[in-house]
Protein backbone atom coordinates (compact mmCIF):
# COMPACT_ATOMS: atom_id res chain seq x y z
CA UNK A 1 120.47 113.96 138.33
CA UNK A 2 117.35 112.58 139.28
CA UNK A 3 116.11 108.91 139.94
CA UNK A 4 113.01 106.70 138.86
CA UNK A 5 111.31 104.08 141.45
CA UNK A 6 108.91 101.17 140.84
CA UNK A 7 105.03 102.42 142.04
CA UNK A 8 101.96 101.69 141.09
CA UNK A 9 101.68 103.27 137.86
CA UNK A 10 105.37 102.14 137.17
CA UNK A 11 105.59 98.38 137.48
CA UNK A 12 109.34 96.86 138.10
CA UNK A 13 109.85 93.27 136.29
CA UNK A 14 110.14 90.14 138.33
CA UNK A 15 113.61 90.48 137.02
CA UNK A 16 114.13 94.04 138.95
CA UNK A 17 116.02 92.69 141.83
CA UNK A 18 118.49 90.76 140.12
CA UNK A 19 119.21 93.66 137.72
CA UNK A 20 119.74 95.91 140.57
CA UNK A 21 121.87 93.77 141.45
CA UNK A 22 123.76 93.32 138.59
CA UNK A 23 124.72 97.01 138.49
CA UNK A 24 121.87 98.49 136.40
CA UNK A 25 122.84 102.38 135.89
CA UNK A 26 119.38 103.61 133.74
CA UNK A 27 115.64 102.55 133.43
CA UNK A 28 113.54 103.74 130.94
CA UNK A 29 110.19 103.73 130.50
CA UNK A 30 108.01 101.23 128.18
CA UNK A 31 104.76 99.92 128.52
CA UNK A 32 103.95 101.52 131.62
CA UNK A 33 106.93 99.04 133.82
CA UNK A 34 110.47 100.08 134.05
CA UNK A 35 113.18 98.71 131.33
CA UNK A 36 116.59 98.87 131.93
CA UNK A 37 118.96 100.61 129.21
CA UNK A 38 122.41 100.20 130.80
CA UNK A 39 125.02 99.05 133.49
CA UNK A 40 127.32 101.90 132.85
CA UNK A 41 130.09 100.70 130.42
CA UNK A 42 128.09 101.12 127.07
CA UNK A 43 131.17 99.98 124.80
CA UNK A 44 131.36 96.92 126.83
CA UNK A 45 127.94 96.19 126.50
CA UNK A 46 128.44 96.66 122.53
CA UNK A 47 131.30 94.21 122.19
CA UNK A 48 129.32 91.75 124.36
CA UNK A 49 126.21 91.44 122.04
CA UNK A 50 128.33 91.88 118.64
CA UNK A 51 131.37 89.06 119.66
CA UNK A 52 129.87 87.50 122.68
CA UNK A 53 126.47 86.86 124.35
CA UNK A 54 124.28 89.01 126.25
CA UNK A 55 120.92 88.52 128.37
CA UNK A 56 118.46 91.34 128.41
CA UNK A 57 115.39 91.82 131.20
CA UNK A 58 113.22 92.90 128.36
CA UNK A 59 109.66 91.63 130.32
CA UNK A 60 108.24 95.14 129.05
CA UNK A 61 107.39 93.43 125.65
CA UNK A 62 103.93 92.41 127.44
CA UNK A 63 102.02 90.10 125.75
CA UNK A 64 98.35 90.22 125.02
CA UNK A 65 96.45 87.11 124.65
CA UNK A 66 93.32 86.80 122.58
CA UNK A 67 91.87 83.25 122.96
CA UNK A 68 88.36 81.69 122.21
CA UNK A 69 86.48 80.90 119.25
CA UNK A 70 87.12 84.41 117.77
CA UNK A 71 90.32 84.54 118.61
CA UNK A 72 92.06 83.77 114.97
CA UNK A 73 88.94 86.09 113.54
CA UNK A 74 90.45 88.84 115.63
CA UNK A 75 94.14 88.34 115.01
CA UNK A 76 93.33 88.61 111.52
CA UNK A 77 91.58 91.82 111.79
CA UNK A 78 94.06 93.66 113.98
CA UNK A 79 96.72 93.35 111.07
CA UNK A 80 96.54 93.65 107.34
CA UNK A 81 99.04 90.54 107.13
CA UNK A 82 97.61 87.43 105.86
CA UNK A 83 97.63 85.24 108.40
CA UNK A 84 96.06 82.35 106.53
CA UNK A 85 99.85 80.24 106.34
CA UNK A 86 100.27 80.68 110.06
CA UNK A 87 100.13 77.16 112.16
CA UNK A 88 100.40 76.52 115.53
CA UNK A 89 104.12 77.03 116.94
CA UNK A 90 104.96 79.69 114.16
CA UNK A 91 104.82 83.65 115.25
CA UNK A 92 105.20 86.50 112.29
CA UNK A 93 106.01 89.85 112.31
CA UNK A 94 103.11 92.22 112.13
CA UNK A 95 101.79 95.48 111.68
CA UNK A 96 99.06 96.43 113.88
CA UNK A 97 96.79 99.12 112.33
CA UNK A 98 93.84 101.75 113.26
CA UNK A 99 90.78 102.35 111.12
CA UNK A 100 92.94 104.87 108.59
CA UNK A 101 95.55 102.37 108.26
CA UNK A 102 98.30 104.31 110.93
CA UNK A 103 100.78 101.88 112.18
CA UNK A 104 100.24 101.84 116.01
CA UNK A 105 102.26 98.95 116.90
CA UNK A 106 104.57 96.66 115.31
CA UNK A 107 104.93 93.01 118.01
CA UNK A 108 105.91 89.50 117.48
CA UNK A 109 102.39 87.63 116.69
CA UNK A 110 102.39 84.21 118.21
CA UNK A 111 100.47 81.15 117.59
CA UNK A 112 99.76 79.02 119.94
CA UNK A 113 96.56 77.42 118.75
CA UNK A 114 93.80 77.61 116.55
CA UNK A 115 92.13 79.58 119.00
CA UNK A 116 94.86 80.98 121.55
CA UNK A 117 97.66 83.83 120.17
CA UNK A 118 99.92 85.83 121.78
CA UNK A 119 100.76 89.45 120.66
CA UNK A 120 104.42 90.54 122.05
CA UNK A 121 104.11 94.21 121.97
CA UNK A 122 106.17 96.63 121.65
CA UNK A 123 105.24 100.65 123.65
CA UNK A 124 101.61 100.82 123.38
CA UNK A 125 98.34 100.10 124.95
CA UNK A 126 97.43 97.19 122.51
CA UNK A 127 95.42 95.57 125.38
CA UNK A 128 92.03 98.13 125.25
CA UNK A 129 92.42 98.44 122.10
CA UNK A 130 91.90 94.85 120.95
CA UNK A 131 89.27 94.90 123.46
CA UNK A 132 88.10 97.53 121.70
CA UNK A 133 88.00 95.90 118.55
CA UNK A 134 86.55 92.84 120.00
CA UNK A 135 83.94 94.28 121.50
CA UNK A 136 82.39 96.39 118.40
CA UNK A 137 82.97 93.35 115.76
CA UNK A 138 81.24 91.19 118.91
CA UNK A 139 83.28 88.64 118.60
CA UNK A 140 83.97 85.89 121.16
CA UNK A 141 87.50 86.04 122.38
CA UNK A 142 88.72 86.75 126.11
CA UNK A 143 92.19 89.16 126.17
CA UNK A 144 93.96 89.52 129.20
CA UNK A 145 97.43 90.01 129.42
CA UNK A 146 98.90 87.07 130.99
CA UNK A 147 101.55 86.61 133.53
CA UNK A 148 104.41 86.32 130.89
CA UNK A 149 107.59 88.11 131.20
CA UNK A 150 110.44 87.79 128.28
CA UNK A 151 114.12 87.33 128.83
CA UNK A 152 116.68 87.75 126.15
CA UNK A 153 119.51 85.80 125.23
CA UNK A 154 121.18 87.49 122.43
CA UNK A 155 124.51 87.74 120.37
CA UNK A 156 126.43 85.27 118.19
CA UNK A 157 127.08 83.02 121.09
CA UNK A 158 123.48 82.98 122.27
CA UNK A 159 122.65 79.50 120.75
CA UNK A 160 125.08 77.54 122.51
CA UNK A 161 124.01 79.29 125.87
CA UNK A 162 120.18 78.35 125.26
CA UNK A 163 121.25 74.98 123.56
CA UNK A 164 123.14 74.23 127.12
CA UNK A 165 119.98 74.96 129.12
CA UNK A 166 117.54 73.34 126.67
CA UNK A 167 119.11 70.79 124.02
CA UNK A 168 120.22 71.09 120.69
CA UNK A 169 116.44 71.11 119.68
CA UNK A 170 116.87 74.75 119.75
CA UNK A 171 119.65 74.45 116.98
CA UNK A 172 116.53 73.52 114.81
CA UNK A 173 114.32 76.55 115.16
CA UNK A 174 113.45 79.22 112.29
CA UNK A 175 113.25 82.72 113.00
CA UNK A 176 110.39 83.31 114.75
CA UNK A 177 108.84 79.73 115.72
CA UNK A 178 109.24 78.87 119.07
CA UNK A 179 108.17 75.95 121.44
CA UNK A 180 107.41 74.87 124.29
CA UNK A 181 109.88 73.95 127.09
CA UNK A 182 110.75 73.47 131.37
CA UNK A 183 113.48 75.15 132.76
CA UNK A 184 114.14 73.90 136.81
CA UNK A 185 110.14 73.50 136.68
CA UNK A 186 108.93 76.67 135.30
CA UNK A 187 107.17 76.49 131.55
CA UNK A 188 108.88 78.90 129.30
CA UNK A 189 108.63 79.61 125.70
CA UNK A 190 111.62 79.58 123.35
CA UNK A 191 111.61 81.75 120.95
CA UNK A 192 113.69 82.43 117.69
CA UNK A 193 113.42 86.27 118.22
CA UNK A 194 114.80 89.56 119.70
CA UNK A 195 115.38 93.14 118.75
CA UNK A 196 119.16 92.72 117.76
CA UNK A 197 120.46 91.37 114.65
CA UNK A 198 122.84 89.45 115.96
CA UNK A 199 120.59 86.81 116.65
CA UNK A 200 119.17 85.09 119.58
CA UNK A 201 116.36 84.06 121.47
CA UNK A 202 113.76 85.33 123.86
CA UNK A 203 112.60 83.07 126.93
């Protein structure tokens, strides 16, 4: 048996402590921080997201952030989905493609404004490679990846739990739109999203 520490090429989430705390049994590896995979009573943890509701540190979906003028220019050119339909408040599913057409990431596109998205990745280095992109189309668009770190809520209870923190607004979102909202001071985004089918939401 081995272990696996936080360092500098391994970043923890802000949400490492707690989840320590909360029992956390494996890590894995994603996006260059740590994830955690399990708290050591896997059947447990199945019944809880299929009949119940379960929260998730997943802040390893980082998100990359194109914004400027540009910014919708680039969006559109990173994926072969038309993005034309897409308004503020709205985020898609997407296919991120190189120059041969090879899938090399598949995130949760996000608009926030005509000239400010959000690309929730999934295990890849999206981040040079937009600025990659970017920088040989010259376009005008800063990408940075900002301090954002997602929290799931998910299972078939998971509404009522966010509705209870955040009003039965929530009730009202589609799948993938989100907004924004406060919780005890801190701005958040609510999403419609997450990587089980039993519903829920990411924070």
């Amino acid at each position: 048996m081995f272990s696996i520490y936080p360092s500098a090429r391994l970043r923890p989430s802000p949400y490492f402590d707690a989840t320590v705390a909360a029992g956390v049994k494996s890590f894995t590896t994603y996006n260059q921080m740590l994830m955690p995979t399990g708290f050591g009573d896997p059947e447990a943890e199945y019944w809880r997201l299929i009949k119940g509701v379960s929260m998730w540190d997943v802040a390893v979906e980082r998100q990359v952030q194109l914004k400027g003028r540009d910014a919708d220019r680039l969006a559109q050119i990173l994926t072969p989905r038309d993005l034309s339909s897409c308004v503020d408040g709205q985020g898609k599913y997407v296919a991120l493609c190189n120059h041969v057409g090879t899938l090399i990431n598949d995130p949760i596109l996000l608009k926030r404004a005509d000239d400010l998205y959000w690309l929730s990745i999934a295990d890849s280095n999206i981040l040079f490679w937009a600025r990659a992109i970017a920088a040989e189309r010259k376009l005008e668009v800063d990408i940075i990846e900002p301090d954002v770190s997602p929290l799931a809520i998910q299972g078939p209870k998971a509404e009522d739990v966010v509705v209870s923190l955040f009003g039965d607004w929530v009730r009202t979102l589609k799948h993938f739109w989100f907004r924004d909202a406060v919780i005890d001071g801190i701005p958040v985004v609510v999403a419609r999203s997450g990587w089980s089918k039993q519903g829920g939401f990411e924070i």
